[in-house]
C-alpha atoms as a PDB file:
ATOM      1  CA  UNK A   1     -71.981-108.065  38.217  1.00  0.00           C
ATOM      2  CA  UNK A   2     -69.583-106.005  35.728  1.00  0.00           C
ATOM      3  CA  UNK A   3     -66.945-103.494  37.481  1.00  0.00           C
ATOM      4  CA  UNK A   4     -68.120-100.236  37.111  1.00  0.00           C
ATOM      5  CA  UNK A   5     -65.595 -97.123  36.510  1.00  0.00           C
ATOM      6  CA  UNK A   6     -65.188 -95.292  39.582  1.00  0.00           C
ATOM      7  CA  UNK A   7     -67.209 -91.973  40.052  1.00  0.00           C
ATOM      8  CA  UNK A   8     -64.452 -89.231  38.767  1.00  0.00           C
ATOM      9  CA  UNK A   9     -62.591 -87.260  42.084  1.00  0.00           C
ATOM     10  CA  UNK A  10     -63.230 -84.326  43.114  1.00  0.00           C
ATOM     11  CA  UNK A  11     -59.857 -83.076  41.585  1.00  0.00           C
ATOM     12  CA  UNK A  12     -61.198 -84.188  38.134  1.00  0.00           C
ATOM     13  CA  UNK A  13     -64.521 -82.536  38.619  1.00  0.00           C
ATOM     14  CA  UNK A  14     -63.277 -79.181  39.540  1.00  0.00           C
ATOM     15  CA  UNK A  15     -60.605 -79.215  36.261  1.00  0.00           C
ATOM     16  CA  UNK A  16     -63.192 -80.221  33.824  1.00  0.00           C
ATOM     17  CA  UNK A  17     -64.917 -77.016  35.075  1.00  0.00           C
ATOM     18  CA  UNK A  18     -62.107 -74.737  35.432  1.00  0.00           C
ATOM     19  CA  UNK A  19     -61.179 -75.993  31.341  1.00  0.00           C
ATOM     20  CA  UNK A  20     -64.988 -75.471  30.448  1.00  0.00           C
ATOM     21  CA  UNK A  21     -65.135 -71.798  31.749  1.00  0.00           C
ATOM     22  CA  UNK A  22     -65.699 -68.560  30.157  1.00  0.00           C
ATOM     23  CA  UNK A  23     -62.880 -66.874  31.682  1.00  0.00           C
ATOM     24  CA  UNK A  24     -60.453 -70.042  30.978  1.00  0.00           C
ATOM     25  CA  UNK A  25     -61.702 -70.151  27.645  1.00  0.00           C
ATOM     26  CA  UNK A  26     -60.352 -66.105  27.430  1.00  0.00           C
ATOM     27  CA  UNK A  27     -57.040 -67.278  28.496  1.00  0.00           C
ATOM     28  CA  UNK A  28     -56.644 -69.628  26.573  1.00  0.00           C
ATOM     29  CA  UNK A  29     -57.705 -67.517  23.191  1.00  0.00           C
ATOM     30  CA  UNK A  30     -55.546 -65.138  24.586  1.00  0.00           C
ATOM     31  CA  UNK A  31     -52.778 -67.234  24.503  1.00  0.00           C
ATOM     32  CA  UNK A  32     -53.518 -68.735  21.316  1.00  0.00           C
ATOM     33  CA  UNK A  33     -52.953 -65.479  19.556  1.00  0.00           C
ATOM     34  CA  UNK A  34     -50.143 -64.340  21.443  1.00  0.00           C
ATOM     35  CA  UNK A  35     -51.985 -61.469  22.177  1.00  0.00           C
ATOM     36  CA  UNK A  36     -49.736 -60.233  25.030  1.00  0.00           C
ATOM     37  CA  UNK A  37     -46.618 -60.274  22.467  1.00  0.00           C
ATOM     38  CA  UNK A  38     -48.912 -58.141  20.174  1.00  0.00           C
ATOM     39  CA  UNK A  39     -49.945 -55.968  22.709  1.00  0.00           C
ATOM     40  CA  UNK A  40     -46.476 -55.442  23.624  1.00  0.00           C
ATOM     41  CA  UNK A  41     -45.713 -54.725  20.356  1.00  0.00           C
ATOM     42  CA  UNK A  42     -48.417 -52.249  19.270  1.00  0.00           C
ATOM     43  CA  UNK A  43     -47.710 -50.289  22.636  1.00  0.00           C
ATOM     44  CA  UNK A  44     -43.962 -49.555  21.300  1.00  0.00           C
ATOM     45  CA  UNK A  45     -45.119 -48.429  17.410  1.00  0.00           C
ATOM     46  CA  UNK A  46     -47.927 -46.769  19.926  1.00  0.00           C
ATOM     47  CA  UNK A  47     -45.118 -45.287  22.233  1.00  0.00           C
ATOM     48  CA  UNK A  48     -43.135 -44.354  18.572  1.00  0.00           C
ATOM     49  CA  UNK A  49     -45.906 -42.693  16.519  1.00  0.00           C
ATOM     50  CA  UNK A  50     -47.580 -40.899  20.215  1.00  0.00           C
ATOM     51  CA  UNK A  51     -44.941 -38.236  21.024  1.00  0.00           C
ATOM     52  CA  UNK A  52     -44.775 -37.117  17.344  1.00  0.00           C
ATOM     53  CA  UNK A  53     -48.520 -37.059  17.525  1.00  0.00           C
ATOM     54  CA  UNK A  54     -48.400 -34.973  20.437  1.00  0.00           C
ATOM     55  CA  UNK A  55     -46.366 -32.718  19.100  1.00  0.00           C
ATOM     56  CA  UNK A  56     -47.572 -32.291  15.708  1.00  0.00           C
ATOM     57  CA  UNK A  57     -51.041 -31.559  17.014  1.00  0.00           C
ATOM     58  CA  UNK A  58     -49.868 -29.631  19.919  1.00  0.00           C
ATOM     59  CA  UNK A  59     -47.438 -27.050  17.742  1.00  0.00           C
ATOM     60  CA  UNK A  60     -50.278 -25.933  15.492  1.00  0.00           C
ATOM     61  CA  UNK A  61     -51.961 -23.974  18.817  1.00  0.00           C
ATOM     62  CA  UNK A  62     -48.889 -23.866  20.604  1.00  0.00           C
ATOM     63  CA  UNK A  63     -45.630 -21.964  20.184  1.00  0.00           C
ATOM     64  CA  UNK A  64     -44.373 -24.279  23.511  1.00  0.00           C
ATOM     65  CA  UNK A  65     -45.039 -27.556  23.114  1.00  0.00           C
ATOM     66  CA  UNK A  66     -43.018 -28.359  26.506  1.00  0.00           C
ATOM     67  CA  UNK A  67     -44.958 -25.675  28.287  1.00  0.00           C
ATOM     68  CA  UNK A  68     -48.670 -26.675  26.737  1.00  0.00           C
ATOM     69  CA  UNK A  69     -48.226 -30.485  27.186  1.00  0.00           C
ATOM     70  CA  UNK A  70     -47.149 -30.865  30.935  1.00  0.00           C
ATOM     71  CA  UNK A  71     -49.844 -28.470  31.884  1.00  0.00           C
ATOM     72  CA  UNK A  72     -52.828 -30.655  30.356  1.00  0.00           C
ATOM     73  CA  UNK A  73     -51.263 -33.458  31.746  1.00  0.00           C
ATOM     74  CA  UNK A  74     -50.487 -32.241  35.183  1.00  0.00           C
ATOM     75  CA  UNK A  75     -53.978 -30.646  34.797  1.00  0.00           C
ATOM     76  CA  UNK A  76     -55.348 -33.996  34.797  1.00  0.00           C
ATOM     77  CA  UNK A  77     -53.787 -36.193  37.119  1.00  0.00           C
ATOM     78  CA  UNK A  78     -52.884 -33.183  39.521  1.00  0.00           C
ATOM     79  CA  UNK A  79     -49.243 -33.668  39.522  1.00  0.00           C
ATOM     80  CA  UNK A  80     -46.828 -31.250  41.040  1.00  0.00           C
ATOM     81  CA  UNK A  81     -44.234 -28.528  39.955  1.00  0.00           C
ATOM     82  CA  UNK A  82     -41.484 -31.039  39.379  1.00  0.00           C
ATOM     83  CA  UNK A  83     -43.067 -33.787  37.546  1.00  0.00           C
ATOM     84  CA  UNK A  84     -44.570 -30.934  34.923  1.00  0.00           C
ATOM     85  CA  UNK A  85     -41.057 -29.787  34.568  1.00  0.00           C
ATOM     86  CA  UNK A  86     -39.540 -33.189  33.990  1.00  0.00           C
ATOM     87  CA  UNK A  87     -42.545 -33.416  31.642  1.00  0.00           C
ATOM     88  CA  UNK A  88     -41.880 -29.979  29.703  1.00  0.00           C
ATOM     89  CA  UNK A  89     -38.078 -30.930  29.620  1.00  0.00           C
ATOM     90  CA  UNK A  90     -39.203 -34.243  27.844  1.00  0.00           C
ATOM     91  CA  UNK A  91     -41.137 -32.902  25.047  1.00  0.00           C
ATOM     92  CA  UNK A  92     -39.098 -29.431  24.948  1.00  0.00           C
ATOM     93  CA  UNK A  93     -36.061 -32.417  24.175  1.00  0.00           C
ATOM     94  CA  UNK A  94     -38.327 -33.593  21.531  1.00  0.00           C
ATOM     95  CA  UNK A  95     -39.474 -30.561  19.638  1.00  0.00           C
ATOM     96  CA  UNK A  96     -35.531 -29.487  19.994  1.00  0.00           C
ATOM     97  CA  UNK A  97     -34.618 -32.306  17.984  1.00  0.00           C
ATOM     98  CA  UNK A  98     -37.222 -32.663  15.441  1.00  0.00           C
ATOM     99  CA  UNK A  99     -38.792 -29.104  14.313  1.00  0.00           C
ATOM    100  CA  UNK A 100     -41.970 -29.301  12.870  1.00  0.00           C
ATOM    101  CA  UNK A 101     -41.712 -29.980   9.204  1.00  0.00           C
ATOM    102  CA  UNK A 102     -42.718 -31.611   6.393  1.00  0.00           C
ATOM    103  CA  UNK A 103     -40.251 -34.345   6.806  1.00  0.00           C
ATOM    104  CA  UNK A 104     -41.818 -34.849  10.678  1.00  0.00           C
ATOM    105  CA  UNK A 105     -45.248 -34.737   9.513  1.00  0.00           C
ATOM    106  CA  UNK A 106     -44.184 -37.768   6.529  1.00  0.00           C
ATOM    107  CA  UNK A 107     -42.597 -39.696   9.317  1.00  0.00           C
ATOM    108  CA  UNK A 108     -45.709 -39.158  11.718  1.00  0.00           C
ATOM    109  CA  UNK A 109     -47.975 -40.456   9.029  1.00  0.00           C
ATOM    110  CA  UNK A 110     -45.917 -43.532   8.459  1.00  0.00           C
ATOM    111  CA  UNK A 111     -45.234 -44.446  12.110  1.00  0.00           C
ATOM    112  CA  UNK A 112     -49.253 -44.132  12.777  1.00  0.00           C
ATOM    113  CA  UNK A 113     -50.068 -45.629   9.553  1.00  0.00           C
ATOM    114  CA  UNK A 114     -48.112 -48.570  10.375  1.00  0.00           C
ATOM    115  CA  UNK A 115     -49.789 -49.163  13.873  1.00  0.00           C
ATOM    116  CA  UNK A 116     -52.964 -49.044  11.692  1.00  0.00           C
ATOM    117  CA  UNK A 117     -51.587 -51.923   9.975  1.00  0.00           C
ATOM    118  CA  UNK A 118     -50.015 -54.058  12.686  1.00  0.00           C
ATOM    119  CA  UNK A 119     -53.591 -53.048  15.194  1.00  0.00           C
ATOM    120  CA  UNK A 120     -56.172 -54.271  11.809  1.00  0.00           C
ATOM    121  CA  UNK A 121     -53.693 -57.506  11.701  1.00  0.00           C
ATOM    122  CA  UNK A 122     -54.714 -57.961  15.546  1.00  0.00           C
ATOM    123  CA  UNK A 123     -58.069 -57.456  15.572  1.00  0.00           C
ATOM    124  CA  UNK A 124     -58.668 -59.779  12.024  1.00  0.00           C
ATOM    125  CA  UNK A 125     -56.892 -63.017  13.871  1.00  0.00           C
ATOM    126  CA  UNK A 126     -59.341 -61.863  17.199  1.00  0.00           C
ATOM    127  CA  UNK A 127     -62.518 -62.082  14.916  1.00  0.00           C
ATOM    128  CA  UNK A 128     -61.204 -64.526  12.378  1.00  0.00           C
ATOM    129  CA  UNK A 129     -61.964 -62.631   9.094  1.00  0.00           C
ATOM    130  CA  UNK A 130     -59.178 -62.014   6.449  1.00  0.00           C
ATOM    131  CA  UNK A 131     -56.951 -59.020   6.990  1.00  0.00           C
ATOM    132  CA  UNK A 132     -57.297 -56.002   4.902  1.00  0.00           C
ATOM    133  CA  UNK A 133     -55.536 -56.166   1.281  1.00  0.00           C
ATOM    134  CA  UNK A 134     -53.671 -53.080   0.142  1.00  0.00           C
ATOM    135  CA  UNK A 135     -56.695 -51.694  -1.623  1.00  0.00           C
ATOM    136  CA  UNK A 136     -57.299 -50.731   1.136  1.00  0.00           C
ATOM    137  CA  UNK A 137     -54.565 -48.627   2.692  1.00  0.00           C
ATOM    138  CA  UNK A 138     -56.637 -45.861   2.731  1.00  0.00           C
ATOM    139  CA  UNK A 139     -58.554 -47.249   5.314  1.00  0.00           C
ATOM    140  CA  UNK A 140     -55.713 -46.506   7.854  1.00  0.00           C
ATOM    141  CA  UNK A 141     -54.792 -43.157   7.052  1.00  0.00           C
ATOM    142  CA  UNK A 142     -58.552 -42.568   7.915  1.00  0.00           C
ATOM    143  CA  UNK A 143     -57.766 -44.162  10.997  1.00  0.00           C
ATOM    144  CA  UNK A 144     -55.006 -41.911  11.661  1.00  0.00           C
ATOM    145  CA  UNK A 145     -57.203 -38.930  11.099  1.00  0.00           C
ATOM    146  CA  UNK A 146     -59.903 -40.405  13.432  1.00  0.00           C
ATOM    147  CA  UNK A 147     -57.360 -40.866  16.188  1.00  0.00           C
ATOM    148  CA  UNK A 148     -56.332 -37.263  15.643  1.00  0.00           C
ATOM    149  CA  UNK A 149     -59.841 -35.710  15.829  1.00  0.00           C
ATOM    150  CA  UNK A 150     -60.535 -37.922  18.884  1.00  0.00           C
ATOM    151  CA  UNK A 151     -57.400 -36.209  21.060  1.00  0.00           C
ATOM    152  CA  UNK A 152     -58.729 -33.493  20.393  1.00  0.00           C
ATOM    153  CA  UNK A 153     -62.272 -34.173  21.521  1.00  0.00           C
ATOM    154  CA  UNK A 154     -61.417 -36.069  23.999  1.00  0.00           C
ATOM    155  CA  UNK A 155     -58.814 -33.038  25.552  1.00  0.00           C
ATOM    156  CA  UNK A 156     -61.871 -30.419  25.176  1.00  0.00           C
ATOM    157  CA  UNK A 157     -64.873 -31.960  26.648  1.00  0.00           C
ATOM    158  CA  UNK A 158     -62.479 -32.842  29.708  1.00  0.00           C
ATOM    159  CA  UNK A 159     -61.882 -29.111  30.177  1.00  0.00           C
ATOM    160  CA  UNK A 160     -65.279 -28.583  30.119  1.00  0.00           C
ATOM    161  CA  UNK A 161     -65.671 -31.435  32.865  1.00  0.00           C
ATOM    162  CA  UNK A 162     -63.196 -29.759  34.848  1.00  0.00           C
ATOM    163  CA  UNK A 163     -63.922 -26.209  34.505  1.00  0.00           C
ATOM    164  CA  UNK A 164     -68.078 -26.712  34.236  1.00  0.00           C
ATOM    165  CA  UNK A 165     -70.747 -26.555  36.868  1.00  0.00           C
ATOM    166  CA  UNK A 166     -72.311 -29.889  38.005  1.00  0.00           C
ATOM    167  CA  UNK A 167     -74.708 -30.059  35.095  1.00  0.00           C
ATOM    168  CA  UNK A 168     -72.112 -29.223  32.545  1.00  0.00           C
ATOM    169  CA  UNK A 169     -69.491 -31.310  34.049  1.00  0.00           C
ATOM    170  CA  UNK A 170     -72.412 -34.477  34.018  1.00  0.00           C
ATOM    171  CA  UNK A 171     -73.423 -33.443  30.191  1.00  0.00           C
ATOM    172  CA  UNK A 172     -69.264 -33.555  29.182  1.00  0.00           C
ATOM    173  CA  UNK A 173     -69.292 -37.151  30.586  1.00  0.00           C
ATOM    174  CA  UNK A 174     -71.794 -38.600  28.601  1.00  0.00           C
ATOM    175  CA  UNK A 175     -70.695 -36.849  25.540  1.00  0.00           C
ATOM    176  CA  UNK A 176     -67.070 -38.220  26.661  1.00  0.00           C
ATOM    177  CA  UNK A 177     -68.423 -41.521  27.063  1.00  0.00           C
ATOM    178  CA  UNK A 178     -70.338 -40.789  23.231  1.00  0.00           C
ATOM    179  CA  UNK A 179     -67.203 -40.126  21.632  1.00  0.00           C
ATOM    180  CA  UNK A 180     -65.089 -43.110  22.914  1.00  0.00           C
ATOM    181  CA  UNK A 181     -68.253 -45.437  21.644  1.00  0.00           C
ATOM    182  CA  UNK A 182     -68.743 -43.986  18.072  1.00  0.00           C
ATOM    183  CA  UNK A 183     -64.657 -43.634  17.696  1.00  0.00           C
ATOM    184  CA  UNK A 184     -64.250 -47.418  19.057  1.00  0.00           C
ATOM    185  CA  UNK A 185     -67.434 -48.414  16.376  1.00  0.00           C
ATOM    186  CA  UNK A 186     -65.773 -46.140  13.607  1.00  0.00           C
ATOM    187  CA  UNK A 187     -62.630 -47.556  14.238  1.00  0.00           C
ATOM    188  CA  UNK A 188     -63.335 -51.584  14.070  1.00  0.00           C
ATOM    189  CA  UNK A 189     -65.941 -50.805  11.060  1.00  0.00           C
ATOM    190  CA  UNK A 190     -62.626 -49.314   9.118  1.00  0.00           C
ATOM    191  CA  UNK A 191     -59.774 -51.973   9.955  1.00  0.00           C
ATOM    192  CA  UNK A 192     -61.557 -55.046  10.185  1.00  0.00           C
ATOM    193  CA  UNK A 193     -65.035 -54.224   7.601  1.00  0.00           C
ATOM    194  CA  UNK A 194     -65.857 -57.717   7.136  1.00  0.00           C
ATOM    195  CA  UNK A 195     -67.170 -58.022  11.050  1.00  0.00           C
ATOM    196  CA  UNK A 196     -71.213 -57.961  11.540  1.00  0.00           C
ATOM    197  CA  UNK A 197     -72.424 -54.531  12.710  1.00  0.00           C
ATOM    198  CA  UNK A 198     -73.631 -56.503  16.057  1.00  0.00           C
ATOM    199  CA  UNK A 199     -70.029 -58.010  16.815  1.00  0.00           C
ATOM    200  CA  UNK A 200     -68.467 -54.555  16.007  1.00  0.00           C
ATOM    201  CA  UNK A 201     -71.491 -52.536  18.231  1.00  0.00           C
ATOM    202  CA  UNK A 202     -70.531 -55.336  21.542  1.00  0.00           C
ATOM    203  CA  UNK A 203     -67.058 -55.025  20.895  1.00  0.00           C
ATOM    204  CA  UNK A 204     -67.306 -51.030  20.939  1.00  0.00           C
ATOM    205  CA  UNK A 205     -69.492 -51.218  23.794  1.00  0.00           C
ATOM    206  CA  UNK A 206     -66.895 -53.589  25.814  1.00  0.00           C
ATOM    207  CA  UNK A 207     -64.231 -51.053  25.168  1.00  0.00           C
ATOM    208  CA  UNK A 208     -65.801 -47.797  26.134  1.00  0.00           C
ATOM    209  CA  UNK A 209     -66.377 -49.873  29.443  1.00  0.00           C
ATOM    210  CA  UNK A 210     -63.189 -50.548  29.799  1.00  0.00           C
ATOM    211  CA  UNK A 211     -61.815 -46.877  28.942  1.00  0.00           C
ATOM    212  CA  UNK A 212     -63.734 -45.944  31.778  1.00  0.00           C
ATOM    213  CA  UNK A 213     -62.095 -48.027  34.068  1.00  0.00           C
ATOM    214  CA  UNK A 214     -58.601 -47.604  32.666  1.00  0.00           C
ATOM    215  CA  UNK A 215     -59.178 -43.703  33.009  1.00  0.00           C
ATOM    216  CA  UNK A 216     -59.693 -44.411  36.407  1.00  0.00           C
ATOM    217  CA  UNK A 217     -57.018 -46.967  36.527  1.00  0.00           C
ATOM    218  CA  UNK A 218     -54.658 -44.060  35.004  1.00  0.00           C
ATOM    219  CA  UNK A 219     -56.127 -41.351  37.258  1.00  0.00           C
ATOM    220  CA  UNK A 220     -54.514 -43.533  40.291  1.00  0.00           C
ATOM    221  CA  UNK A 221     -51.304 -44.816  38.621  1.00  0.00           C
ATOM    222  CA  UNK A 222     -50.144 -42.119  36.117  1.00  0.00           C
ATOM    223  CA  UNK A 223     -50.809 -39.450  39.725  1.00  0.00           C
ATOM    224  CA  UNK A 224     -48.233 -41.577  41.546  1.00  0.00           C
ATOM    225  CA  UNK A 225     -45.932 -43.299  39.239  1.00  0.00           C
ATOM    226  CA  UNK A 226     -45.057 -40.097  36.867  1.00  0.00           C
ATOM    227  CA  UNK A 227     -43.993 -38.044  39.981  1.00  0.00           C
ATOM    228  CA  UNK A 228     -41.924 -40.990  41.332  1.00  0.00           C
ATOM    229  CA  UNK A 229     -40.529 -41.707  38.360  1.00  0.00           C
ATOM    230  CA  UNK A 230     -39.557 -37.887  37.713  1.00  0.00           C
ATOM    231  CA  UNK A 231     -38.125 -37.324  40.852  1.00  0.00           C
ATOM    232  CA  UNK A 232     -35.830 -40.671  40.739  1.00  0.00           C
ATOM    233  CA  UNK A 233     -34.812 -40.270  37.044  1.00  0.00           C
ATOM    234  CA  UNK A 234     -35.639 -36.584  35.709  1.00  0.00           C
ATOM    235  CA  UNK A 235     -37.632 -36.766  32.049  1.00  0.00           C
ATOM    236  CA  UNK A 236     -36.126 -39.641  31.293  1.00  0.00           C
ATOM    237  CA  UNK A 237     -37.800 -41.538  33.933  1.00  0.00           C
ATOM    238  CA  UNK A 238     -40.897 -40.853  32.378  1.00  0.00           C
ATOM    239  CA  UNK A 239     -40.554 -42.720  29.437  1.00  0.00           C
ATOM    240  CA  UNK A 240     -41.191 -46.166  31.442  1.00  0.00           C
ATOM    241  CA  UNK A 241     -44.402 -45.161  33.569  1.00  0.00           C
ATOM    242  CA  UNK A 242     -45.876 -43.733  29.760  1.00  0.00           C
ATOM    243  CA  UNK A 243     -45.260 -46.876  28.412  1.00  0.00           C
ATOM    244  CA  UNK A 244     -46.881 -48.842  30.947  1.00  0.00           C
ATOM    245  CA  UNK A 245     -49.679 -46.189  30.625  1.00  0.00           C
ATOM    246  CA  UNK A 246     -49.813 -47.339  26.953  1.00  0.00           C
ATOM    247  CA  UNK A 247     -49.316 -51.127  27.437  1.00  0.00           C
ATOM    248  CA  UNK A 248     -52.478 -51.558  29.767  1.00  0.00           C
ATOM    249  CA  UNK A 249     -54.386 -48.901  26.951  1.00  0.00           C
ATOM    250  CA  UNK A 250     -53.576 -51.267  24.108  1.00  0.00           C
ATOM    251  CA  UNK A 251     -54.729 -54.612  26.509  1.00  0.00           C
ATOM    252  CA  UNK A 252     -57.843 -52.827  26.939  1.00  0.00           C
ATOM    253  CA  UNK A 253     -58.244 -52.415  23.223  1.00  0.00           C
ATOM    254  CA  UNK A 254     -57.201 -55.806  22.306  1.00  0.00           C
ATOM    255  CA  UNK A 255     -58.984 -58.090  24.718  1.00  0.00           C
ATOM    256  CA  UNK A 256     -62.772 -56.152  24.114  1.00  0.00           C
ATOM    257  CA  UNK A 257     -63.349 -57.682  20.763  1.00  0.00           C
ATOM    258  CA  UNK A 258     -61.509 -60.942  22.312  1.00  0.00           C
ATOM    259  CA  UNK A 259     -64.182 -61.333  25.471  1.00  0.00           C
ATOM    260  CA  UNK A 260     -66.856 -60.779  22.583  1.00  0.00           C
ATOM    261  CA  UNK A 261     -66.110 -63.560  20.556  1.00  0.00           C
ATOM    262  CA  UNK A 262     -65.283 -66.196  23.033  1.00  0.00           C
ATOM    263  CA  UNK A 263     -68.143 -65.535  24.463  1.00  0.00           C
ATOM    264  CA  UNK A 264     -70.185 -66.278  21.547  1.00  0.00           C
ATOM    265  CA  UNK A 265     -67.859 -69.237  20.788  1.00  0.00           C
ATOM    266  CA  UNK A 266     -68.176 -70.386  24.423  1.00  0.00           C
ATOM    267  CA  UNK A 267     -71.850 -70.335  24.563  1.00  0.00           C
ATOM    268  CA  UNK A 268     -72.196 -72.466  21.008  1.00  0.00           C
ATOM    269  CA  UNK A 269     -70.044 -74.902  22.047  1.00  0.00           C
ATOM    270  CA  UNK A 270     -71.646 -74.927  25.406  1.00  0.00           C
ATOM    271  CA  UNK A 271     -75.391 -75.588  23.644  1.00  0.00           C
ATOM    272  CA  UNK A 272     -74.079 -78.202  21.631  1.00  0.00           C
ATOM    273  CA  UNK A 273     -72.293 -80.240  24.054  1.00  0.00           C
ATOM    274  CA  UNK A 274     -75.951 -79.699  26.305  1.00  0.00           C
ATOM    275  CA  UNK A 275     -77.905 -81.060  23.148  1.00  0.00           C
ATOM    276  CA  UNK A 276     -75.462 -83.969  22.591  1.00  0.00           C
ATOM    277  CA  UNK A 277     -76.194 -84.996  25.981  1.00  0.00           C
ATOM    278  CA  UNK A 278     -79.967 -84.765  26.031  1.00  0.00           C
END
């Protein structure tokens, strides 16, 4: 009677699943593309180009930056007196050392413009297409302007939320939750145009999903880290719990399109290997 291999151990069994997961096969992508070194580095142009942004957008309705800035955010995460002073001192710092100018709003334009660049690089190697070509540039100073618009969106139907009845506060949700998913669809469409409409609509979809849990995510963290971090460190301080705040923001961004397409990878490869073995 021939030998006959031995049955594979348990050991064996439960690796050859963990390696044929979904979620392993996320990790593993995610490696692959060194998305966390990306991420890292998109939150720092992100962390460069945001208090500019801020400011720039801020100034036109504003006359105090400092003043108009730590209220919205205190507003929101219902910090108290002395973290919205360490916050106004931050951005008062800021607006003392760059006034408002043409000059500012240049180098604005080309810190944004070149997160545009380095996120369209990202996403392309996530959905395997070819990156854009400098034709079209233009596509990211749209991007820019979309970002923009979205702030300020984004900043009024919350005050409606906040300030609002029940019905009104319900209505600014879903338009919130509108706004995210046509600004995520608007965005992919214009730095990565080669993707199907269907990959771009799950992607979207995955990533409003996930702004809603990293607003609440935020709501919890930014409430407790931002007044720690102000009362150990002053302004300065702040710097590190905003860039974690930005960090996590650009994960979320990153790994939507990323859970989309391994997924449809996954499953092909999971139907094949099922009709090879029939």
């Amino acid at each position: 009677m021939p030998d006959q291999a031995d049955p594979p151990g348990l050991i064996a069994r439960a690796r050859e699943w963990v390696e044929g997961s979904y979620p392993f096969a996320v990790v593993r992508r995610f490696v692959e593309l060194e998305l966390l070194e990306r991420s890292v580095a998109l939150s720092a142009q992100a962390f460069i180009a945001l208090l500019p942004i801020i400011i720039l957008v801020v100034s036109v309705f504003s006359n105090d930056v400092g003043t108009a800035v730590s209220e919205q955010i205190g507003d929101r995460f219902g910090l108290d007196r002395l973290t919205r002073d360490a916050i106004r001192a931050l951005f008062a710092e800021q607006v003392g050392q760059r006034a408002v100018s043409w000059l500012a709003v240049l180098m604005v334009l080309v810190s944004a413009f070149s997160l545009a660049r380095r996120l369209a690089r990202v996403y392309a190697s996530v959905f395997d297409v070819p990156p854009l070509q400098r034709r079209d540039n233009w596509r990211g100073l749209v991007w820019i302007l979309l970002q923009v618009a979205m702030i300020m969106l984004v900043s009024t139907l919350r005050q409606v939320r906040d300030d609002g009845g029940l019905a009104l506060a319900a209505a600014a949700v879903i338009a919130l939750i509108a706004v995210w998913f046509g600004t995520d669809v608007a965005a992919l469409r214009l730095l990565v145009p080669a993707v199907p409409t269907r990959l771009i609509a799950a992607s979207a979809a995955v990533s409003t999903f996930g702004r809603v849990l990293f607003g609440a995510w935020a709501a919890v963290y930014l409430s407790h880290t931002l007044a720690e971090q102000a009362e150990r460190y002053g302004p300065i301080g702040l710097t590190f719990s905003i860039y974690t705040y930005l960090l996590v923001g650009v994960l979320v961004y990153v790994c939507a399109p990323l859970l989309v397409t391994t997924w449809l990878s996954w499953r092909a490869d999971r139907a094949q290997t099922v009709s090879a073995q029939a």
